[in-house]
Protein backbone atom coordinates (compact mmCIF):
# COMPACT_ATOMS: atom_id res chain seq x y z
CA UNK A 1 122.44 45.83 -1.05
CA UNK A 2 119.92 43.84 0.53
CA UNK A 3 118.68 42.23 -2.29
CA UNK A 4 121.95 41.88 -4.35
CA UNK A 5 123.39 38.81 -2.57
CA UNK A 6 120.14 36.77 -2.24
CA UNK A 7 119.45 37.59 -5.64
CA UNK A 8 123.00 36.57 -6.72
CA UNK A 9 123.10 32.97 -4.41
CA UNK A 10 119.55 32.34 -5.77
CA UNK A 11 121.25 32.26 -9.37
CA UNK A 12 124.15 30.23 -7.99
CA UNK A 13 121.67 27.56 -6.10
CA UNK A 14 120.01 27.30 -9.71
CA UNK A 15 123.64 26.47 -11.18
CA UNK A 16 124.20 24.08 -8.74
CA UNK A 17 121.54 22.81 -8.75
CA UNK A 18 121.85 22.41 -12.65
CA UNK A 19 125.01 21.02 -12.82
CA UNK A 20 125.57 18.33 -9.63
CA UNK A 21 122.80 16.26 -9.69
CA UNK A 22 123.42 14.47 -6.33
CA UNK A 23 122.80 18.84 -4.55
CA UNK A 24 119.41 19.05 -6.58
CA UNK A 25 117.16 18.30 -3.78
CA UNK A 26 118.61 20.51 -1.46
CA UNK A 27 119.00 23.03 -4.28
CA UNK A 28 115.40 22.62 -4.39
CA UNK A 29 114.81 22.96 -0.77
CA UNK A 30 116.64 26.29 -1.13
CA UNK A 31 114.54 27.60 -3.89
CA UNK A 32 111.48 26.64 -2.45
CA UNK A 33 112.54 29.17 0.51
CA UNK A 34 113.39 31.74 -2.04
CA UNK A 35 110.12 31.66 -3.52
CA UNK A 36 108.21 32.92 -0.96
CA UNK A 37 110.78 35.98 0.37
CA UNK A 38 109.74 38.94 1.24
CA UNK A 39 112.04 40.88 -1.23
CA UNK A 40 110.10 40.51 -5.16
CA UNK A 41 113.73 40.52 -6.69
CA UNK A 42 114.52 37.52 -4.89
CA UNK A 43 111.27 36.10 -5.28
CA UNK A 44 112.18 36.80 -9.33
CA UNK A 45 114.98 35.36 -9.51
CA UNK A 46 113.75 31.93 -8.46
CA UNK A 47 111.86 31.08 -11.70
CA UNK A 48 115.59 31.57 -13.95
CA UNK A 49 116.77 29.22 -11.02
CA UNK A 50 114.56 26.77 -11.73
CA UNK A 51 114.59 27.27 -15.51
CA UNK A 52 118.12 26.69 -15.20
CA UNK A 53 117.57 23.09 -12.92
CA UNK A 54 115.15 22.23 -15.91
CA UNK A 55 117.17 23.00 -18.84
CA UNK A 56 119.49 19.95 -17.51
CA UNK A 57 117.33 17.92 -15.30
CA UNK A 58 114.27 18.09 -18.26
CA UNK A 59 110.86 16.51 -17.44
CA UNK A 60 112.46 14.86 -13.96
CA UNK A 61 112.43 18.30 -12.55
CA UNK A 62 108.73 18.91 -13.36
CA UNK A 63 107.89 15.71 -10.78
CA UNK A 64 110.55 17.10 -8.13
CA UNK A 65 108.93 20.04 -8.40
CA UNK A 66 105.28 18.84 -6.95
CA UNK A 67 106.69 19.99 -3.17
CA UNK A 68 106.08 23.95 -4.79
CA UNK A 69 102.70 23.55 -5.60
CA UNK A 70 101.83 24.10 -1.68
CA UNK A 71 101.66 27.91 -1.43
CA UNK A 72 100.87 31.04 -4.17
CA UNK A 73 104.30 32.22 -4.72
CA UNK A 74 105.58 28.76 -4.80
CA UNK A 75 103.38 27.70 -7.46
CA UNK A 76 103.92 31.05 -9.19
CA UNK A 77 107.67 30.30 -9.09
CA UNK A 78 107.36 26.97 -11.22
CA UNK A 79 104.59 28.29 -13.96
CA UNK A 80 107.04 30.91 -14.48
CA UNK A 81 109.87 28.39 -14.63
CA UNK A 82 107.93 26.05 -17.08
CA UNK A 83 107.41 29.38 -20.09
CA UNK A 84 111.02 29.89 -19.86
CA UNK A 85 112.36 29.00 -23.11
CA UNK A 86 115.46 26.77 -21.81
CA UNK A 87 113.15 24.48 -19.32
CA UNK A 88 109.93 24.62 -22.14
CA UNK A 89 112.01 22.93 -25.03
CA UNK A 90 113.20 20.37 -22.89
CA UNK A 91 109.65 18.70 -22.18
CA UNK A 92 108.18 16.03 -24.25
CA UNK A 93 105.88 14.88 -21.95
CA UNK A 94 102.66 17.33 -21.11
CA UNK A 95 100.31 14.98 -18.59
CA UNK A 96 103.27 15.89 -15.66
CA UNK A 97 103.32 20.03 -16.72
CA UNK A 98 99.43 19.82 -17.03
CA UNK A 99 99.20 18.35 -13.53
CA UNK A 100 101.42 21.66 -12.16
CA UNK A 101 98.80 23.75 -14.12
CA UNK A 102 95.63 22.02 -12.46
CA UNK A 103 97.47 22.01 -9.24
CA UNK A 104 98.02 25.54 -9.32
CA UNK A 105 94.48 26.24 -10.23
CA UNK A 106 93.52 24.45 -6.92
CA UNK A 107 95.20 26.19 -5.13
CA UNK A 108 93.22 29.83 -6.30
CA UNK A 109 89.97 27.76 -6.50
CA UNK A 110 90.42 26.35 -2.91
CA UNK A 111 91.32 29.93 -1.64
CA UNK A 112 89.57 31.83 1.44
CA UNK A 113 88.47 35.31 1.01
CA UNK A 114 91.40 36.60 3.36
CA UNK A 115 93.88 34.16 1.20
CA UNK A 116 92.14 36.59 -1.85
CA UNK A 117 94.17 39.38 -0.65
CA UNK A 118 97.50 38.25 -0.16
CA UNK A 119 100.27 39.15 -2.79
CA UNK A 120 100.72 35.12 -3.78
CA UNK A 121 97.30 35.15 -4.82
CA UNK A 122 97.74 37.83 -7.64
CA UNK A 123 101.12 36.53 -8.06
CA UNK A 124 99.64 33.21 -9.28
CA UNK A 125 97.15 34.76 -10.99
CA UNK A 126 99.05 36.33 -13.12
CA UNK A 127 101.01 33.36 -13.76
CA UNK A 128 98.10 30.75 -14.75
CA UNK A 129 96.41 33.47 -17.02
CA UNK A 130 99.69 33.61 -19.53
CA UNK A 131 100.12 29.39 -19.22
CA UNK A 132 98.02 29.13 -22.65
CA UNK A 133 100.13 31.36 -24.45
CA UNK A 134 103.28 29.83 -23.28
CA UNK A 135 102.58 26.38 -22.77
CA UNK A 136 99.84 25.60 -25.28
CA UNK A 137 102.02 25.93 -28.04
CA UNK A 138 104.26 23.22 -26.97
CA UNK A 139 101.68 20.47 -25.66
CA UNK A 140 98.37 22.01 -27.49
CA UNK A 141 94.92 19.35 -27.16
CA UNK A 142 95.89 17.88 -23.60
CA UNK A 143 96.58 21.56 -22.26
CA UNK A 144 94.07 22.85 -23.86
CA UNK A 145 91.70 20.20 -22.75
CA UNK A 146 92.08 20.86 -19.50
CA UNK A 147 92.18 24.74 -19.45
CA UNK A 148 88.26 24.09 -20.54
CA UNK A 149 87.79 21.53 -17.26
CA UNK A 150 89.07 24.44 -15.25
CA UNK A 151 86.90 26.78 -17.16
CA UNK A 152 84.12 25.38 -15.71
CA UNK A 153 84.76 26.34 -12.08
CA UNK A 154 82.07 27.73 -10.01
CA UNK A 155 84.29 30.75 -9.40
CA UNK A 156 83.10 34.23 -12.03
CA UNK A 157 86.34 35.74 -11.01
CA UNK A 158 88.30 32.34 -11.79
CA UNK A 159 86.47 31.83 -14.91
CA UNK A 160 87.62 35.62 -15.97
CA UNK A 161 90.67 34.21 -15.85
CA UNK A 162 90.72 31.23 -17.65
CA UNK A 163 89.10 33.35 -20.54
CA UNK A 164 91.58 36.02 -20.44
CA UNK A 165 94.23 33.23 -20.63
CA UNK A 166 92.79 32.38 -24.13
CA UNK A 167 91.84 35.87 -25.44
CA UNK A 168 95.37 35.41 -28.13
CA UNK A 169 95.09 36.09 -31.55
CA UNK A 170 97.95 33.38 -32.15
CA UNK A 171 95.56 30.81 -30.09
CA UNK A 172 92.83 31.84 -31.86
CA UNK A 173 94.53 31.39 -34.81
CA UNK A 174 96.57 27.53 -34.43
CA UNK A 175 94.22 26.04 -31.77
CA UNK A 176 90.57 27.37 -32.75
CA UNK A 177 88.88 24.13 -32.17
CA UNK A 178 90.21 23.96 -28.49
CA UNK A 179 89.88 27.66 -27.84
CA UNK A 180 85.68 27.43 -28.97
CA UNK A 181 86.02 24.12 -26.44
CA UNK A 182 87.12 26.61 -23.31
CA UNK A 183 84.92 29.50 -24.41
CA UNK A 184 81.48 26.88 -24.54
């Protein structure tokens, strides 16, 4: 009960926000909220929300959506919103959805220890480490390209997982050049 009507005016924010263009910003506002509750279902439900924005707003949303690349969940929220399926095949443009990616790499390489331990953190984690498998399909060399710039971080943990982000058969497969380019 507690997490049935959040859950179900999250879904309704992301149809509004979706279909009046003029309540997207505060739609946004909302969602940016929602990412970061307490309640996981809630904080689920944001990414369809967003999805949902992107599937009519396109590659304007990824640019509106900078203001969620300021905390773990947040950032989580939008990498989740980019692989879904009615936002992805939307985007033509990959320097924009690339900048979310590096962004939200920051914000785990710029991390304290004690910011290591809060749910966000994994929560993003998890996120970035299936962006080559969703994403690289879709924009390939630029994406790709930069995956390997963050593979060089000073971070053994963060390098782990920008090379579990690329240990696919199906990347291995289509993009072997730029897979041998993160690996090196």
């Amino acid at each position: 009960v507690l997490e049935f009507l959040p859950v179900c005016a999250t879904a309704a924010i992301g149809a509004r926000g979706a279909s009046d263009e003029r309540a997207r910003g505060s739609m946004l506002a909302m969602l940016h909220e929602l990412a970061e509750d307490m309640r996981f279902r809630v904080r689920d439900a944001v990414p369809e929300a967003l999805a949902a924005i992107g599937a009519r707003a396109g590659g304007a949303l990824v640019e509106d959506v900078d203001g969620f690349m300021d905390g773990f969940f947040h950032a989580a929220a939008v990498l989740r919103a980019l692989a879904r399926p009615e936002w992805l095949t939307t985007l033509a443009d990959a320097e924009p959805v690339v900048e979310r990616v590096r962004q939200a790499f920051a914000l785990l390489d710029g991390a304290n220890r004690s910011a290591r331990r809060y749910p966000g953190f994994k929560a993003l984690e998890d996120a970035l480490v299936v962006v080559p498998r969703t994403l690289g399909p879709r924009f390939g060399a630029p994406l790709f390209a930069a995956w390997a710039e963050l593979a060089t971080t000073k971070d053994p943990d963060l390098a782990a997982l920008v090379a579990r982000g690329i240990d696919d058969a199906s990347l291995r497969g289509r993009f072997a050049d730029e897979v041998a380019a993160v690996k090196r």
